[in-house]
Protein backbone atom coordinates (compact mmCIF):
# COMPACT_ATOMS: atom_id res chain seq x y z
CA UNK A 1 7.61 -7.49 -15.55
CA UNK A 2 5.01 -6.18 -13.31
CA UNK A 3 5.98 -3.87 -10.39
CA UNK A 4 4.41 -4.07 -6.92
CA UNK A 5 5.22 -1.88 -4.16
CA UNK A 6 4.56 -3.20 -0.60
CA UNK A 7 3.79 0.65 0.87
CA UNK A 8 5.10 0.48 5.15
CA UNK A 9 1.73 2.54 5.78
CA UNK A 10 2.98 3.94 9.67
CA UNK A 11 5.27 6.16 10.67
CA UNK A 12 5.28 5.65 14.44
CA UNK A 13 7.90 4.85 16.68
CA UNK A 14 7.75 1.31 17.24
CA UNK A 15 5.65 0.33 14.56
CA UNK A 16 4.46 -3.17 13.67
CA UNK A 17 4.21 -2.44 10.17
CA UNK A 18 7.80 -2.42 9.36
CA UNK A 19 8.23 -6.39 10.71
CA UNK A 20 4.43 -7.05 8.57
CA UNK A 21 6.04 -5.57 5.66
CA UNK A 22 9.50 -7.78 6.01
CA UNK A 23 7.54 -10.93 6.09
CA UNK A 24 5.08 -9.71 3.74
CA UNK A 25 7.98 -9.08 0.85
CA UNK A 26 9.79 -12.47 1.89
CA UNK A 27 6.44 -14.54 0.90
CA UNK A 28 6.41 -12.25 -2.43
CA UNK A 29 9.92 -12.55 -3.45
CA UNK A 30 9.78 -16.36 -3.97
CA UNK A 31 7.69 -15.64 -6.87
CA UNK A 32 8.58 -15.03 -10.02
CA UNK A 33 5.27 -12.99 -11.73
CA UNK A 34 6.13 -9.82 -10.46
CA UNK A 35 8.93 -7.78 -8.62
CA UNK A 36 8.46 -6.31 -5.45
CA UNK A 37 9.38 -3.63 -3.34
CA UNK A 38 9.45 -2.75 0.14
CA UNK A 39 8.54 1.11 0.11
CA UNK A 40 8.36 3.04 3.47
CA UNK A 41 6.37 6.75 3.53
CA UNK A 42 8.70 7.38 6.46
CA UNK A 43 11.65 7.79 4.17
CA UNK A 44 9.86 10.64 2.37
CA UNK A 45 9.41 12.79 4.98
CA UNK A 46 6.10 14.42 3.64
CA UNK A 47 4.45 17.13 5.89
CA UNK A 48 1.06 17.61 6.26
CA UNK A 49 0.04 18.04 2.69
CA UNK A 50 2.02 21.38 1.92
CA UNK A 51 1.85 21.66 -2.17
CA UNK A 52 -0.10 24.92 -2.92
CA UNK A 53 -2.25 23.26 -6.36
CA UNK A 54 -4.29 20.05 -5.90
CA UNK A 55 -2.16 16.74 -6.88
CA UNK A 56 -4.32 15.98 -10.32
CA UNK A 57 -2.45 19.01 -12.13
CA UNK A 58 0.55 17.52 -11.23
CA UNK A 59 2.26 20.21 -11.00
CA UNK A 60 4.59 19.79 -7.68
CA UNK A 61 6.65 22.38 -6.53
CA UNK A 62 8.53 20.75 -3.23
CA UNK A 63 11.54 18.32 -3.87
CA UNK A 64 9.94 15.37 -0.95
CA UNK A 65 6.51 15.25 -3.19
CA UNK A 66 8.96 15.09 -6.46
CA UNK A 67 10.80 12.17 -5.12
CA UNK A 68 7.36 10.55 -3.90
CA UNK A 69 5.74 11.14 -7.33
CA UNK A 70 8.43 9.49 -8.90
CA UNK A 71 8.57 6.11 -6.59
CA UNK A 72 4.64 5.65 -6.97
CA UNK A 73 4.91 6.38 -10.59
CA UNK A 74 6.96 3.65 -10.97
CA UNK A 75 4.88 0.48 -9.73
CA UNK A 76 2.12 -0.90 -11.57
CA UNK A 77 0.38 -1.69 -8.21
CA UNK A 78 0.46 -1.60 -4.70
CA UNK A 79 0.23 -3.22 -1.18
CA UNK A 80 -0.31 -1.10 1.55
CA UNK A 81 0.41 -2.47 4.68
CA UNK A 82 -1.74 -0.82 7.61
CA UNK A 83 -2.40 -0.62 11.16
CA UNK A 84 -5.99 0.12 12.37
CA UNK A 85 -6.28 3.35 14.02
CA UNK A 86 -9.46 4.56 15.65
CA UNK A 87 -11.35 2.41 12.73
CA UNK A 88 -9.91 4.04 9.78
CA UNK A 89 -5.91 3.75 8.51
CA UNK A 90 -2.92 5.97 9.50
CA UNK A 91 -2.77 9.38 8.87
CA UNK A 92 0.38 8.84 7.63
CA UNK A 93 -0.34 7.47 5.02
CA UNK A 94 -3.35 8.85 4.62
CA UNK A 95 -1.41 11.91 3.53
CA UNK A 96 1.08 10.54 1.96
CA UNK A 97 -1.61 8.98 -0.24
CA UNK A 98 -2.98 12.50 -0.86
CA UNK A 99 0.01 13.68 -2.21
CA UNK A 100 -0.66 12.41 -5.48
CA UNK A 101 -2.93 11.47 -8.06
CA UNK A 102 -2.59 10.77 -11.20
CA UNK A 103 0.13 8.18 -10.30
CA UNK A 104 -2.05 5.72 -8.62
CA UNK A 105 -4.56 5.98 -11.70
CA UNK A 106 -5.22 2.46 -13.38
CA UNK A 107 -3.27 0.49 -11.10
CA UNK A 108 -4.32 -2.19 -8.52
CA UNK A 109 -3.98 -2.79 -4.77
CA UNK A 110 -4.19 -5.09 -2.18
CA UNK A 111 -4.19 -4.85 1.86
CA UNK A 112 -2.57 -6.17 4.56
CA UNK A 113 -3.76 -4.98 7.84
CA UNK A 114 -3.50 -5.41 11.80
CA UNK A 115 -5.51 -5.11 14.84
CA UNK A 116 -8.13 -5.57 17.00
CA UNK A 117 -10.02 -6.97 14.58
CA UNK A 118 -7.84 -8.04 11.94
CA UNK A 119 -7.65 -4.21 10.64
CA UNK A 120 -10.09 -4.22 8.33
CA UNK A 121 -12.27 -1.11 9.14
CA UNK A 122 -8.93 0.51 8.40
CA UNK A 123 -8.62 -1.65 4.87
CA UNK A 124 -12.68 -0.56 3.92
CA UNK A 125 -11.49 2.74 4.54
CA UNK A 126 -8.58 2.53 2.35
CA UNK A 127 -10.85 0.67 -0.43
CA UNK A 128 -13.15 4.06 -0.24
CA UNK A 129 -10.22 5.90 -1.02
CA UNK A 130 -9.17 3.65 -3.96
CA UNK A 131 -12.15 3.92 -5.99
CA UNK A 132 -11.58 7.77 -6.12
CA UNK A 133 -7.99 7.30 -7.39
CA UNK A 134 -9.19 4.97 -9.81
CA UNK A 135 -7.18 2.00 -8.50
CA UNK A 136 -8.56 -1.55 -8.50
CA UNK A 137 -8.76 -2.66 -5.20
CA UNK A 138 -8.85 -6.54 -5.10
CA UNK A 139 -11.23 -8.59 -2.70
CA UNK A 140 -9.01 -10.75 -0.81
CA UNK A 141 -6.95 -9.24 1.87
CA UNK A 142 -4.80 -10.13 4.64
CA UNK A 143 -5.95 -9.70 7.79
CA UNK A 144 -4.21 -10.16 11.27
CA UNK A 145 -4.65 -9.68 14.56
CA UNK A 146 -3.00 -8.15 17.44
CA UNK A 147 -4.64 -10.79 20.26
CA UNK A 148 -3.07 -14.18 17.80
CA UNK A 149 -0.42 -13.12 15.72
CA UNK A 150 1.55 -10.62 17.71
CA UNK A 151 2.97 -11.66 21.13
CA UNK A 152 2.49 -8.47 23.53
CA UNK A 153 0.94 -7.13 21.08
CA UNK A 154 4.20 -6.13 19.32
CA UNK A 155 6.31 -9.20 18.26
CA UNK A 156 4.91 -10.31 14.97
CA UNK A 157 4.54 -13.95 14.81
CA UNK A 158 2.09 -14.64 12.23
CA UNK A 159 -0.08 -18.26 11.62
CA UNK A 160 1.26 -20.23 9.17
CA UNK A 161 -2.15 -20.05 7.40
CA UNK A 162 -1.35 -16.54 6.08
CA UNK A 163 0.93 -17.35 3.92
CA UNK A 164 -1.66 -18.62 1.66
CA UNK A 165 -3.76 -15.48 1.80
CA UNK A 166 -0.68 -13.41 0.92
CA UNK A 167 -0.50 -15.12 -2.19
CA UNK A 168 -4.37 -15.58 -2.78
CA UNK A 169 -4.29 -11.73 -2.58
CA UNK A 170 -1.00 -11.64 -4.81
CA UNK A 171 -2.20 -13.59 -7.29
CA UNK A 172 -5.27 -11.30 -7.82
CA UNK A 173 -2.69 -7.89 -7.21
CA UNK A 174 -0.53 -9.06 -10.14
CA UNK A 175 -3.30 -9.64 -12.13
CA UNK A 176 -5.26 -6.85 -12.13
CA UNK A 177 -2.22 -4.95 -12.48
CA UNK A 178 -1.45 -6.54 -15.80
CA UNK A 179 -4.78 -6.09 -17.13
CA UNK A 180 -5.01 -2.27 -16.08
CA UNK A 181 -1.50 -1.91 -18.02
CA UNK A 182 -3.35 -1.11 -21.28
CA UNK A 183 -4.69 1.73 -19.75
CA UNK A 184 -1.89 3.01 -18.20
CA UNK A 185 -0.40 2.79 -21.78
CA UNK A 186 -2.84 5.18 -22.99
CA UNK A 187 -2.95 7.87 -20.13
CA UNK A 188 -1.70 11.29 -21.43
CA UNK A 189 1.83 11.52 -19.96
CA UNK A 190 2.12 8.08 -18.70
């Protein structure tokens, strides 16, 4: 069965993106194409990218960026779930993203994103990042924003009308990830 991880893409205190993500994976789990998983880069505890060889030889020497190689390694695609910061995603998770390479290779993702403006200058800068990773980024996203579907700007209460987006984007996540499974097959030690 296809693997999706639903990647908690903040790390401050007080985040939204920890409630996004819950309500996110309860919309996912009533399906029954895929399994999903709620994975949070806070949990790794990743520095400022600290391995001394670039992550495409793969060849990790700290114990937090063997334990995050192994998680990402083990989905077949991905949801990252981001706040909009300055017009561009976390740092966070950009970094934690950096940490790796080869284990995002031939899988797909999707975005959910929040703010000002739904979050999505913070999703077209993830999808930049994608294409160099070589993971298929799928068009439909889900977008929401911090003026309608947050009270006080912090308690998520989302429109009912994004439920259907989530699994719009779902739909498109899971497949793409099956059809990129081939590949993944094929890819010297996958």
């Amino acid at each position: 069965m296809i693997k999706i991880a639903i990647i908690i893409g903040s790390t401050r205190p007080g985040r939204n993106s920890e409630s996004v993500a819950r309500w996110f994976y309860e919309i996912a789990r009533k399906r029954n194409d895929a399994e999903f998983e709620v994975v949070d880069i806070a949990d790794f505890n990743l520095p400022l990218l600290d391995e001394p060889t670039p992550p495409s030889m793969g060849q990790y020497t700290k114990e937090h960026t063997k334990s995050w190689s192994a998680k990402i390694a083990s989905f077949d695609g991905y949801v990252f779930v981001t706040p909009e910061y300055n017009h561009a995603t976390t740092g966070a998770l950009k970094n934690a993203i950096d940490y790796l390479y080869n284990e995002w290779n031939n899988k797909a993702a999707g975005f959910v994103s929040f703010g000002s403006t739904g979050g999505t200058r913070a999703v077209e800068n993830l999808r930049l990042i994608m294409g160099e990773l070589q993971v298929a980024d799928v068009r439909s996203q889900v977008a929401l924003s911090l003026f309608t579907d947050f009270e006080n700007f912090s308690v998520f209460k989302p429109a009912d009308h994004h439920e259907q987006s989530v699994n719009t984007m779902l739909d498109q996540v899971i497949a793409w990830s099956g059809a990129l499974k081939p590949l993944r097959q094929n890819d010297v030690g996958a």
